[in-house]
Protein backbone atom coordinates (compact mmCIF):
# COMPACT_ATOMS: atom_id res chain seq x y z
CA UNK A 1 -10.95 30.20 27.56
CA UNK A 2 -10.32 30.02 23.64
CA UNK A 3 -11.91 33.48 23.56
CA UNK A 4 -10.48 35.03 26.39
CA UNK A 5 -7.15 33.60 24.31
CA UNK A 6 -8.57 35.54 21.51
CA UNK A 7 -9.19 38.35 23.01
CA UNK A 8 -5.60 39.18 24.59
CA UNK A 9 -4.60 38.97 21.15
CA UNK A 10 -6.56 41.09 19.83
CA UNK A 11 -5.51 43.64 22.93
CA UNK A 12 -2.10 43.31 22.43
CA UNK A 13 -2.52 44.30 18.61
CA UNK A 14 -4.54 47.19 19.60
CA UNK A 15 -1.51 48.10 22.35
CA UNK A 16 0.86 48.00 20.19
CA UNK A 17 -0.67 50.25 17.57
CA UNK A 18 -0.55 53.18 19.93
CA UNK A 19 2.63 52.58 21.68
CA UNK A 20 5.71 54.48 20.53
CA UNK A 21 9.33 52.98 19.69
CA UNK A 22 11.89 54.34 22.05
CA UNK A 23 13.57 56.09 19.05
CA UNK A 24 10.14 57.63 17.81
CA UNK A 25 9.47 58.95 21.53
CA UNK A 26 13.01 60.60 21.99
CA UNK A 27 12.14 62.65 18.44
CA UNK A 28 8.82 63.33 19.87
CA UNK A 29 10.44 64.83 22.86
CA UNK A 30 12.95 67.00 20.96
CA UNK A 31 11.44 70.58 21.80
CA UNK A 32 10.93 68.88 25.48
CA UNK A 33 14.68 68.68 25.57
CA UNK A 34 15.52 71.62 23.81
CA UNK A 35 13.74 73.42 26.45
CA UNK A 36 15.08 72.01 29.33
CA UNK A 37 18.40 71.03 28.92
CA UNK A 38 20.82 71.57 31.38
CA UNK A 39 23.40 72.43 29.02
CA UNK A 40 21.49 75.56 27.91
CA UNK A 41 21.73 76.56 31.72
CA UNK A 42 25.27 77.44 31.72
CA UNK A 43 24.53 80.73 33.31
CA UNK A 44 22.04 79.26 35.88
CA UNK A 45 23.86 76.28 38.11
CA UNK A 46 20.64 75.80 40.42
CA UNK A 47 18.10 75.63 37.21
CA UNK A 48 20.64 73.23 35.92
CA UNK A 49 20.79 71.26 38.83
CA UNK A 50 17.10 70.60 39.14
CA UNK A 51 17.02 69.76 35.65
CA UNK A 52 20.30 67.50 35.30
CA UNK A 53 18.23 65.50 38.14
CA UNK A 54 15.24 65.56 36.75
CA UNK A 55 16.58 64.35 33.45
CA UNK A 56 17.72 61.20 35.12
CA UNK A 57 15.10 60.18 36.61
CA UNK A 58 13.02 60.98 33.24
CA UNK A 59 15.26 58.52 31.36
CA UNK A 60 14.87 56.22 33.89
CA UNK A 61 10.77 55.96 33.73
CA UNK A 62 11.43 55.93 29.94
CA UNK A 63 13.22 53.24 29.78
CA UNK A 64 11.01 51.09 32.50
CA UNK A 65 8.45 51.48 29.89
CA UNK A 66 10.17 49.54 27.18
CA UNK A 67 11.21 46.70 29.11
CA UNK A 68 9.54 43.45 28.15
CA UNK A 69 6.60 42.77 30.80
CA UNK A 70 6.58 45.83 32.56
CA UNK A 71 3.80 45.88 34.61
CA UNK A 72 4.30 47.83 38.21
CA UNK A 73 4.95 51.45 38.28
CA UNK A 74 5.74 54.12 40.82
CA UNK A 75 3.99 57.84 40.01
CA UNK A 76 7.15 60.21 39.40
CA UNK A 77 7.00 63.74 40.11
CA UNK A 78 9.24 66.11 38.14
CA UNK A 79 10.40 69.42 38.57
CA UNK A 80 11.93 71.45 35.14
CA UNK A 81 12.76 75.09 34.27
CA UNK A 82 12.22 75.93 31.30
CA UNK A 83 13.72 78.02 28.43
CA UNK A 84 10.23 80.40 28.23
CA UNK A 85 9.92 83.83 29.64
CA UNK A 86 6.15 84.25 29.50
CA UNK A 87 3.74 82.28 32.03
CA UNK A 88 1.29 79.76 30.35
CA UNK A 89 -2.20 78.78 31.44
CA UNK A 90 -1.89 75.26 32.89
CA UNK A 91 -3.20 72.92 35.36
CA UNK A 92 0.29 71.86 36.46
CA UNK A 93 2.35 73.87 39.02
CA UNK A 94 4.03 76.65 37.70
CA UNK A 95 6.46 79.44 39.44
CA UNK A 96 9.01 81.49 38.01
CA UNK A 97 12.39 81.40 39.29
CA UNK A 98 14.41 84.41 39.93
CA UNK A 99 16.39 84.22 37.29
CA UNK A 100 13.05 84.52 34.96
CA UNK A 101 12.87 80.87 34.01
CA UNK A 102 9.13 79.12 34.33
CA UNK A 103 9.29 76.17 36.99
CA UNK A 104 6.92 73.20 36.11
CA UNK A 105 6.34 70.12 38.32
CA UNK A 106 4.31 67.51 37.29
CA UNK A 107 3.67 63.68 37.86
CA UNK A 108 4.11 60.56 35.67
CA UNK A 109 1.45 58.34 35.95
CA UNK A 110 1.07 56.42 32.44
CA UNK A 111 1.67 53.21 31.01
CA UNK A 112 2.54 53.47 27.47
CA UNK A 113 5.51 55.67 25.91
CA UNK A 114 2.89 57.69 23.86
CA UNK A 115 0.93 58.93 26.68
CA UNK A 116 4.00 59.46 28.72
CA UNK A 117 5.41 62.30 25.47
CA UNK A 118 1.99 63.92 25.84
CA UNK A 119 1.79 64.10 28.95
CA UNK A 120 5.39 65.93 29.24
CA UNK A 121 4.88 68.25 26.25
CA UNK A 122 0.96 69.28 27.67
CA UNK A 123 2.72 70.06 30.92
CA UNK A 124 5.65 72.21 29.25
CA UNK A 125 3.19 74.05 27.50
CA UNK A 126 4.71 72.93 24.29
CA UNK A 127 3.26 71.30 20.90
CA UNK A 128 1.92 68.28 19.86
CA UNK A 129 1.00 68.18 16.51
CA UNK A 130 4.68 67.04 15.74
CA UNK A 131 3.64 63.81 17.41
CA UNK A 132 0.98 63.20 14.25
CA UNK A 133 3.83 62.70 12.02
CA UNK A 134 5.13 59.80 13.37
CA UNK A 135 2.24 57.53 12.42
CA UNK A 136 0.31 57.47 15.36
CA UNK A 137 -3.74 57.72 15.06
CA UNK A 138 -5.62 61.55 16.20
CA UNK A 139 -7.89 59.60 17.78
CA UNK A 140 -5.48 57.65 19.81
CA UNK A 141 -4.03 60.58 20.81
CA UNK A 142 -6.93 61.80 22.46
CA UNK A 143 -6.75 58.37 24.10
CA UNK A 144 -3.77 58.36 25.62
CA UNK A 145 -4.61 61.97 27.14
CA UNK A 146 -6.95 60.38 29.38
CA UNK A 147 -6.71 59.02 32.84
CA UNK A 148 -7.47 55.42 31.82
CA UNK A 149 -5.18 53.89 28.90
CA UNK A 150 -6.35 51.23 27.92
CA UNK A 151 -9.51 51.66 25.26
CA UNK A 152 -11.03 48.42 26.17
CA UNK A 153 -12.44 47.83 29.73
CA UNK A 154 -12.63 44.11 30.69
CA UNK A 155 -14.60 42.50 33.08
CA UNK A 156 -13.06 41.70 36.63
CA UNK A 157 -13.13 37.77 35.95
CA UNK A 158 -10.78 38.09 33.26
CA UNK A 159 -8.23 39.38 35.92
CA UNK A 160 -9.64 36.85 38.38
CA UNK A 161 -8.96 34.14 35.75
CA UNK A 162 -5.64 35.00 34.31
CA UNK A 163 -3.99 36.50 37.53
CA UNK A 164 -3.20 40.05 35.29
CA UNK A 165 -3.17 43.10 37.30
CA UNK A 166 -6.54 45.30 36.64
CA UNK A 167 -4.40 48.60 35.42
CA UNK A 168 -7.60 50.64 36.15
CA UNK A 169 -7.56 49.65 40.08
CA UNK A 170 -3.49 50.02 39.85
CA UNK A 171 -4.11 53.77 38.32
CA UNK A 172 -6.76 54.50 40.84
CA UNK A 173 -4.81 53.24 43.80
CA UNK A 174 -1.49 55.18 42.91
CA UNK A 175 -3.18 58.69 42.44
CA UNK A 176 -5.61 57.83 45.74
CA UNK A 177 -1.33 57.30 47.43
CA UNK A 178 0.70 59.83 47.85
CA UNK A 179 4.50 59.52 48.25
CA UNK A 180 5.26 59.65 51.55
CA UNK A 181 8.91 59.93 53.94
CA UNK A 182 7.87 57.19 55.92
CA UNK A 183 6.35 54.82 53.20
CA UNK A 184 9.36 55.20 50.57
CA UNK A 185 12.08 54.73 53.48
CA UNK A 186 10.08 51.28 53.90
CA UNK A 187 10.10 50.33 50.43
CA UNK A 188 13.85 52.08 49.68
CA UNK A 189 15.58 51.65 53.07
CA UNK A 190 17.35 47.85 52.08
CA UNK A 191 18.28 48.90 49.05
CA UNK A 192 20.76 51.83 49.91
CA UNK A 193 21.63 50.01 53.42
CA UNK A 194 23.25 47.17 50.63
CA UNK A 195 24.79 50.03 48.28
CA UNK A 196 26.13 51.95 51.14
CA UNK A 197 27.69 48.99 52.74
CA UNK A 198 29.04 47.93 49.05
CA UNK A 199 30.59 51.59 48.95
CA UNK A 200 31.79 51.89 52.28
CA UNK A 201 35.45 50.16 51.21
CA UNK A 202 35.35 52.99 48.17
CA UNK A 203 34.70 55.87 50.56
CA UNK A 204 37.73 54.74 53.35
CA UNK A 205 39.76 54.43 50.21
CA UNK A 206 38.40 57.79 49.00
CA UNK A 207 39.40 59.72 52.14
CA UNK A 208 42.89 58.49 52.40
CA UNK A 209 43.79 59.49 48.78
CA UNK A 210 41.70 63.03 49.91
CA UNK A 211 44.01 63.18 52.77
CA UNK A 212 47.66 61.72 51.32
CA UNK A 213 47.12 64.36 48.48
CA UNK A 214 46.06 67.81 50.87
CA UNK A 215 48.96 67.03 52.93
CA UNK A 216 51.67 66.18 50.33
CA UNK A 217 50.74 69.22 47.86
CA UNK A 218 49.81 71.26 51.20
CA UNK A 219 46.16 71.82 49.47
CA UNK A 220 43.43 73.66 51.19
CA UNK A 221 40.81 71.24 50.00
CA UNK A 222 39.66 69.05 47.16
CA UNK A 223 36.54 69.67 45.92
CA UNK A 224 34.00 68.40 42.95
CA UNK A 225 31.56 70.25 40.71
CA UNK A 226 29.05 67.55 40.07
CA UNK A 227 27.89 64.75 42.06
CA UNK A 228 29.97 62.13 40.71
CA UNK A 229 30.08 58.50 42.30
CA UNK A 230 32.70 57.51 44.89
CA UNK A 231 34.44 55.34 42.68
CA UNK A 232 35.16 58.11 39.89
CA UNK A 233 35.79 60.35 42.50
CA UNK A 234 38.66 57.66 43.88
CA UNK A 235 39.95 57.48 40.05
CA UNK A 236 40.64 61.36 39.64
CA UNK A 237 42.70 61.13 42.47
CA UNK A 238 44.59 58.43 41.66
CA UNK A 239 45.03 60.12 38.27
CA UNK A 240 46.51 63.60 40.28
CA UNK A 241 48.81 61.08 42.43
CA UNK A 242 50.34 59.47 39.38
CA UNK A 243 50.90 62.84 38.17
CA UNK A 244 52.63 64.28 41.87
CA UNK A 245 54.70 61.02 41.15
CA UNK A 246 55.72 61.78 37.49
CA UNK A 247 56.09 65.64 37.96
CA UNK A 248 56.56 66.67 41.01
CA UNK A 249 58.25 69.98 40.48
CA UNK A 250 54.71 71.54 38.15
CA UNK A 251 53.04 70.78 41.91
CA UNK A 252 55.22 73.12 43.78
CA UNK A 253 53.08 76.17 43.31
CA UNK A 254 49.70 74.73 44.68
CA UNK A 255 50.09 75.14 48.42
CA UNK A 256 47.02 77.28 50.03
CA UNK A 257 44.84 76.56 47.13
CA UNK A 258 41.77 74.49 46.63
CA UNK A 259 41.48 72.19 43.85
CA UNK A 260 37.93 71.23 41.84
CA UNK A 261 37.41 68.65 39.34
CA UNK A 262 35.12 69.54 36.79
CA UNK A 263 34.41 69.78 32.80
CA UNK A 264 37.31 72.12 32.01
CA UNK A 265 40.54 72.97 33.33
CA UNK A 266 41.97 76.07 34.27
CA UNK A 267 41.62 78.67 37.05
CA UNK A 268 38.02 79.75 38.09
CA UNK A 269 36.87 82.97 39.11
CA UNK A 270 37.14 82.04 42.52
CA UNK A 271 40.66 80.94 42.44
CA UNK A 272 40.23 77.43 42.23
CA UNK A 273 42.59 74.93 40.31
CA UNK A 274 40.21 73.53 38.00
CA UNK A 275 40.96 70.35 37.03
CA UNK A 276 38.71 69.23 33.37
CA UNK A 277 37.72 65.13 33.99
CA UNK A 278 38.06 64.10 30.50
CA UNK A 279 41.46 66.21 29.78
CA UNK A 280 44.75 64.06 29.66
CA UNK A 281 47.55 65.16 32.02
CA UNK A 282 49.14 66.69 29.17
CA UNK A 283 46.32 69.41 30.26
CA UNK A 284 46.83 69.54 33.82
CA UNK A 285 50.42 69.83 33.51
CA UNK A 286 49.92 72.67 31.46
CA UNK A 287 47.56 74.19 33.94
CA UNK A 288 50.31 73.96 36.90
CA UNK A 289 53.02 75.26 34.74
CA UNK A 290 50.96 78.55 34.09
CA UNK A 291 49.57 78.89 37.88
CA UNK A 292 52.30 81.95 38.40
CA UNK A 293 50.38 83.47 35.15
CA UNK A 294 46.92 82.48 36.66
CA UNK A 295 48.43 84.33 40.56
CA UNK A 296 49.45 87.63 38.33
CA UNK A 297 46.32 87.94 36.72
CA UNK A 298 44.29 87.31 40.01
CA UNK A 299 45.91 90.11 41.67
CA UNK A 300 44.62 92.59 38.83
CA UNK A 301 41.35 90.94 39.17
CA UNK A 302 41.32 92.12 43.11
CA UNK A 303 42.40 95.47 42.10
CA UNK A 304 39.80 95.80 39.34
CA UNK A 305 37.23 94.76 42.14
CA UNK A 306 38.44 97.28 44.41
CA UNK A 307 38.28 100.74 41.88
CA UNK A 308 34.75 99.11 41.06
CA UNK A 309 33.97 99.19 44.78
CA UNK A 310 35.03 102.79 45.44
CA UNK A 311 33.16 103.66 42.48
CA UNK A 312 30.19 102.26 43.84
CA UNK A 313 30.02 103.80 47.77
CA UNK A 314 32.21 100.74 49.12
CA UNK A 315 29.66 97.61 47.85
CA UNK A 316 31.89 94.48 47.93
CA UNK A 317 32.08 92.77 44.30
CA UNK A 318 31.63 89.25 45.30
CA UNK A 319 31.55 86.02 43.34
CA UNK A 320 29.27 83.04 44.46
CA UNK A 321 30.01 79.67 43.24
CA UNK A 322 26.82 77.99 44.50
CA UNK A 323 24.69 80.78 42.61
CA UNK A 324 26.84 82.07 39.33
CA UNK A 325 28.29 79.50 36.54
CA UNK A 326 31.94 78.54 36.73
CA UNK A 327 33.67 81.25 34.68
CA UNK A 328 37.61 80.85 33.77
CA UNK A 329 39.75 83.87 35.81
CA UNK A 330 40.08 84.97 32.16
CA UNK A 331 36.10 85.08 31.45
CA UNK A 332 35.53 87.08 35.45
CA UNK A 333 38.18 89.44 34.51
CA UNK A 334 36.72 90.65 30.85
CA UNK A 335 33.50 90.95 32.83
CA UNK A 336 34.87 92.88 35.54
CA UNK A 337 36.58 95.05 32.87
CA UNK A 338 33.70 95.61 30.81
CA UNK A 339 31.81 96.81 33.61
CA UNK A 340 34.49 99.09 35.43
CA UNK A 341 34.96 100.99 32.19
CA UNK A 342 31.27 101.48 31.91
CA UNK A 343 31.63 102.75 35.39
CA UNK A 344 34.05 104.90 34.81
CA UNK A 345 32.72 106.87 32.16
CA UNK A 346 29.18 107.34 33.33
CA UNK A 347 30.81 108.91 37.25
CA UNK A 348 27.76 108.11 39.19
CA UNK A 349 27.51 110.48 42.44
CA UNK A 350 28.34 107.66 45.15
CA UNK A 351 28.99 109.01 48.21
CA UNK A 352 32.42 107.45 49.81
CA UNK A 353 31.86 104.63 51.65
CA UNK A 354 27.85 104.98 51.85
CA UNK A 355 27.55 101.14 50.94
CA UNK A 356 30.02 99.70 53.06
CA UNK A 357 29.06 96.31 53.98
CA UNK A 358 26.55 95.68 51.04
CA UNK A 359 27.69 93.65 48.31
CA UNK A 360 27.00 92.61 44.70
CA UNK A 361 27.46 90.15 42.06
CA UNK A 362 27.69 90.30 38.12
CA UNK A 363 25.67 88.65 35.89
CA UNK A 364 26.28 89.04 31.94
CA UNK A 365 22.42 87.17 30.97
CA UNK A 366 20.01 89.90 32.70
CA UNK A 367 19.46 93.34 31.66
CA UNK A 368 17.68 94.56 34.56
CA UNK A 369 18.92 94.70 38.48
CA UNK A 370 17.61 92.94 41.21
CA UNK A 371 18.22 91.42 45.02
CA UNK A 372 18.20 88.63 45.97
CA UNK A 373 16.99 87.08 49.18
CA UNK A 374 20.14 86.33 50.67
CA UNK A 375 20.87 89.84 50.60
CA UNK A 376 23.25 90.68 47.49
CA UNK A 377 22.09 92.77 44.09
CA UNK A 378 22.36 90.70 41.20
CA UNK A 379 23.90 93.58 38.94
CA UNK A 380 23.66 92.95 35.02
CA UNK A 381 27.14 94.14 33.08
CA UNK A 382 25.07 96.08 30.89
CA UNK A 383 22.81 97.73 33.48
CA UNK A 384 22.10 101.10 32.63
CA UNK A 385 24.03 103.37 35.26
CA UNK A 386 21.53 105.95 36.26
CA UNK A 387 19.05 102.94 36.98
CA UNK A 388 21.51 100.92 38.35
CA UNK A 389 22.04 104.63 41.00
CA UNK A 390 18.87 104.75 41.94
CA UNK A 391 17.99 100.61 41.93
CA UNK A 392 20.64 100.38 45.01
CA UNK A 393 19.53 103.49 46.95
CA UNK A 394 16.06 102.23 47.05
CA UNK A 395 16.78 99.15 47.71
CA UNK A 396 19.76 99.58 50.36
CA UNK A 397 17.88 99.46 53.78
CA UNK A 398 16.45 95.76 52.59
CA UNK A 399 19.87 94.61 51.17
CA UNK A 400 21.21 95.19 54.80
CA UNK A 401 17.91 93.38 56.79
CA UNK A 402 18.84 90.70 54.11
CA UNK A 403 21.91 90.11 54.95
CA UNK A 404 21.39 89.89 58.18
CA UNK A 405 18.18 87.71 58.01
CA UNK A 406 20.40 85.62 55.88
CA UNK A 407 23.24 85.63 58.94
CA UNK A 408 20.97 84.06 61.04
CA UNK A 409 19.66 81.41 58.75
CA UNK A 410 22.81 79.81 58.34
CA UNK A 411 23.65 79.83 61.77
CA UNK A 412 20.63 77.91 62.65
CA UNK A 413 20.43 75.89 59.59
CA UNK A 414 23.92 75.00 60.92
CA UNK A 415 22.30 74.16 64.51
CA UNK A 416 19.31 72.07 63.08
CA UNK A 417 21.87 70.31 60.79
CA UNK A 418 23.86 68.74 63.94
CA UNK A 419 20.88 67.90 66.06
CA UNK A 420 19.28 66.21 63.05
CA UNK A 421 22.70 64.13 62.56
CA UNK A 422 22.84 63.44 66.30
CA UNK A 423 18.92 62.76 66.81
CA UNK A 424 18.52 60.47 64.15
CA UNK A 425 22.55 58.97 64.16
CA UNK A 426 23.19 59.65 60.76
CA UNK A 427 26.79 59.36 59.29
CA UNK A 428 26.08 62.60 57.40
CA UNK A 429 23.61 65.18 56.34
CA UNK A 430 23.95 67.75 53.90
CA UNK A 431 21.96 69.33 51.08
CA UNK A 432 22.34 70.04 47.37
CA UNK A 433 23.10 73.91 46.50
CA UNK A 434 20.19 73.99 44.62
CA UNK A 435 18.04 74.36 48.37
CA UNK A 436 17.94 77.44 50.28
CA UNK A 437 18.69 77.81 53.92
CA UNK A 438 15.13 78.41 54.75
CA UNK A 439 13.86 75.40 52.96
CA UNK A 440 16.74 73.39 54.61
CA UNK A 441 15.59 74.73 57.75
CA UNK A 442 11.94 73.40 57.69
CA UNK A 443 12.52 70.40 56.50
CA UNK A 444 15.08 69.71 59.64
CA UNK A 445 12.44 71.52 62.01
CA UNK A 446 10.01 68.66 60.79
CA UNK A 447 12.14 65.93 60.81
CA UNK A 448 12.84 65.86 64.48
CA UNK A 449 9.18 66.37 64.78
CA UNK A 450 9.68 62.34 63.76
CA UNK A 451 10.50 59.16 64.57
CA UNK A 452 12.92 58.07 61.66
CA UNK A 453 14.95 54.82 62.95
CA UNK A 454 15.73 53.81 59.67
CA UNK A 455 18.13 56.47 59.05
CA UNK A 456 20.76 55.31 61.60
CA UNK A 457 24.08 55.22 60.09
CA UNK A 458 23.03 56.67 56.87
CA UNK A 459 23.79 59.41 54.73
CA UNK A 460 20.93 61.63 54.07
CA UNK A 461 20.81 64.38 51.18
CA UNK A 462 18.02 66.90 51.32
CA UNK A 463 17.08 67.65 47.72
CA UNK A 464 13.79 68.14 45.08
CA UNK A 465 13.20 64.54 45.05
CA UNK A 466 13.18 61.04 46.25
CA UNK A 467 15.87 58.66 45.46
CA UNK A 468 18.71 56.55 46.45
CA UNK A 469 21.84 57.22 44.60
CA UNK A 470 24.64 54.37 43.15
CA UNK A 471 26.88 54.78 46.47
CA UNK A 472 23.47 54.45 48.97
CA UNK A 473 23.14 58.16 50.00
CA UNK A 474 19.44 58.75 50.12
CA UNK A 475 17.60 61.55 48.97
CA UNK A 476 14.66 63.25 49.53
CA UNK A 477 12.73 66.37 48.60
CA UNK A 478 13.00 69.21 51.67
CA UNK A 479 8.94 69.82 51.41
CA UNK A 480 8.59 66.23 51.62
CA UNK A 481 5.17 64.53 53.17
């Protein structure tokens, strides 16, 4: 006994000389970060998405790793894009997105922060020789690359004996188990059923702000950017209605519109009030006073959309929240500008009205054009106009059996949606933007191929990944198991 005593010492010493700090881990994982940031992917809202998530549920396996006693571990899977424009060899899944971005997915499995930084940056592609510098052996480092981490293998009486947990059979038995619907709905399902119910005075409260507000300032809808929790969704109201009470003349201008809280205030290029979370109401009041400046300059916008549209055979300029960042009015216009005066000068030979019904989107990041799946070009402002002439007649017949195609998704994604909410009684299902109709489509098609009682009364978000949020909605990835 005095030597197995002994021994755990001696363990723990050689433990801790290969485990990171937290702080020495975060530096480790500075080009990790760099690359995959989501506030690099201003230009990209579904590459940001993925990663924003992705992010948090990083941090989260980080920090289980420096709490005193961890033992027990879930195997995390993680989806990033990142900032690299040339595919690397490597044994994790790779794809490139369409907007030229390298997708990598990969699983957490380790123990020990070290392991855990190599592990990321070997996935990523990116270095590790920065790691070297912050005291850590070369030969641990090898170590921790491996599928066991612990260099000392003990015999199974010690376990027996002391009652530890054999991290070998652990490690085997997670990769031999692979996260599954029905297996994380048992383990997960309590949880959000006691975070939902804990939420469910927050969301009645919610609504009725939602509601009083639309029909006192005659709104067309409120809406947020990000996913924020119900009870900071319930304080930016509150903050609006103190501000109808103190000003109520600024609000008088509002009617019709829609109004989105998000990171800056203004008017986006959609016409949405945008309402910046961490501006005072000094800023919002500011923002309603100049709304008749924000209408003028919208109607020039329309025009300047128009003489691009006849200069183009009729395609329809178009702007797509869910796929292009949230520009200013001020930012869409100069775009628009930019490219209608390019337009102008270059008098490309569209026929009148050739492209009716086709339409197109600007991007200011991409240099060559393309089309996208649901049936619009993407059309870079500095697209070369001869290219850009013969890019759309080639590609005009498939624009149209895109659209169409597209049509047709989101009427039956629509279908599968309801008979999902009825079938399984849920109190709402919806996905994030980041997932196509055709991936929302199969996974719906599959789960009514199921028998999912636990999801009565819940709310369900399809997503990239598994997990129950801080108001109970549960999510899971669309190709899940």
């Amino acid at each position: 006994f005095v030597r197995l005593c002994l021994d755990k010492i001696l363990l723990q010493c050689v433990l801790q000389s290969r485990t990171l700090s937290g702080a020495d881990a975060i530096n480790a994982l500075r080009p990790f970060y760099f690359a995959v940031h989501p506030d690099f992917f201003g230009q990209h809202p579904k590459e940001r998405e993925v990663n924003e998530n992705s992010l948090k549920r990083l941090n989260g396996y980080l920090e289980n790793l420096q709490k005193p006693g961890f033992r027990s571990f879930k195997p995390t899977q993680l989806t990033f894009y990142v900032r690299e424009r040339e595919p690397n060899s490597s044994n994790v899944q790779e794809s490139f997105s369409a907007s030229g971005f390298r997708a990598v997915s990969f699983t957490l499995h380790t123990r020990d922060l070290l392991s855990t930084v190599l592990d990321i940056l070997n996935s990523c592609s990116l270095s590790t020789e920065h790691v070297q510098s912050l005291n850590v052996n070369a030969q641990l480092h090898k170590e921790a690359k491996s599928t066991v981490n612990r260099p000392i293998k003990w015999d199974k009486t010690y376990y027996s004996f002391t009652g530890f947990k054999d991290p070998e059979e652990e490690l085997e038995q997670a990769q031999r188990m692979e996260t599954t619907l029905i297996s994380w709905l048992d383990d997960n399902e309590a949880s959000a059923v006691k975070k939902l119910k804990k939420s469910l005075p927050l969301r009645k409260e919610l609504e009725r702000l939602k509601m009083e507000l639309s029909h006192e300032l005659q709104l067309s809808d409120i809406r947020w950017q990000r996913s924020w929790g119900i009870a900071h969704r319930c304080s930016q109201l509150q903050s609006l209605g103190r501000l109808v009470q103190q000003r109520p003349e600024i609000l008088k201008n509002v009617k019709g519109r829609t109004v989105v809280f998000t990171d800056r205030s203004g008017m986006s290029a959609a016409g949405h009030i945008m309402l910046g979370t961490m501006d005072v109401h000094h800023h919002w009041t500011k923002i309603f006073e100049r709304l008749p400046n924000y209408y003028m300059l919208q109607k020039r916008l329309l025009l300047l959309e128009d003489r691009i549209s006849q200069l183009l055979g009729g395609i329809q300029v178009i702007y797509i929240e869910e796929l292009q960042p949230m520009l200013t009015l001020e930012e869409y216009y100069e775009t628009l500008n930019s490219f209608y005066n390019k337009l102008r000068d270059s008098r490309l030979p569209f026929h009148p009205r050739s492209l009716r019904g086709l339409q197109m989107i600007l991007e200011s990041d991409r240099y060559a054009p393309s089309l996208h799946e649901s049936g619009h070009f993407m059309i870079p402002t500095v697209c070369d106009p001869a290219a850009l002439q013969w890019f759309i007649f080639a590609k005009a017949q498939e624009a149209r059996e895109n659209l169409k195609r597209k049509e047709e998704m989101r009427i039956t994604e629509k279908e599968l949606i309801d008979t999902s909410t009825e079938r399984f009684s849920l109190d709402r299902l919806y996905k994030e933007p980041s997932v196509s109709s055709a991936q929302m489509i199969d996974c719906c098609k599959r789960l009514l191929e199921e028998s999912l009682p636990y999801l009565e009364g819940m709310h369900l978000c399809i997503s990239h990944f598994y997990s129950v949020l801080q108001d109970g909605d549960l999510c899971i990835p669309w190709n899940w198991k």
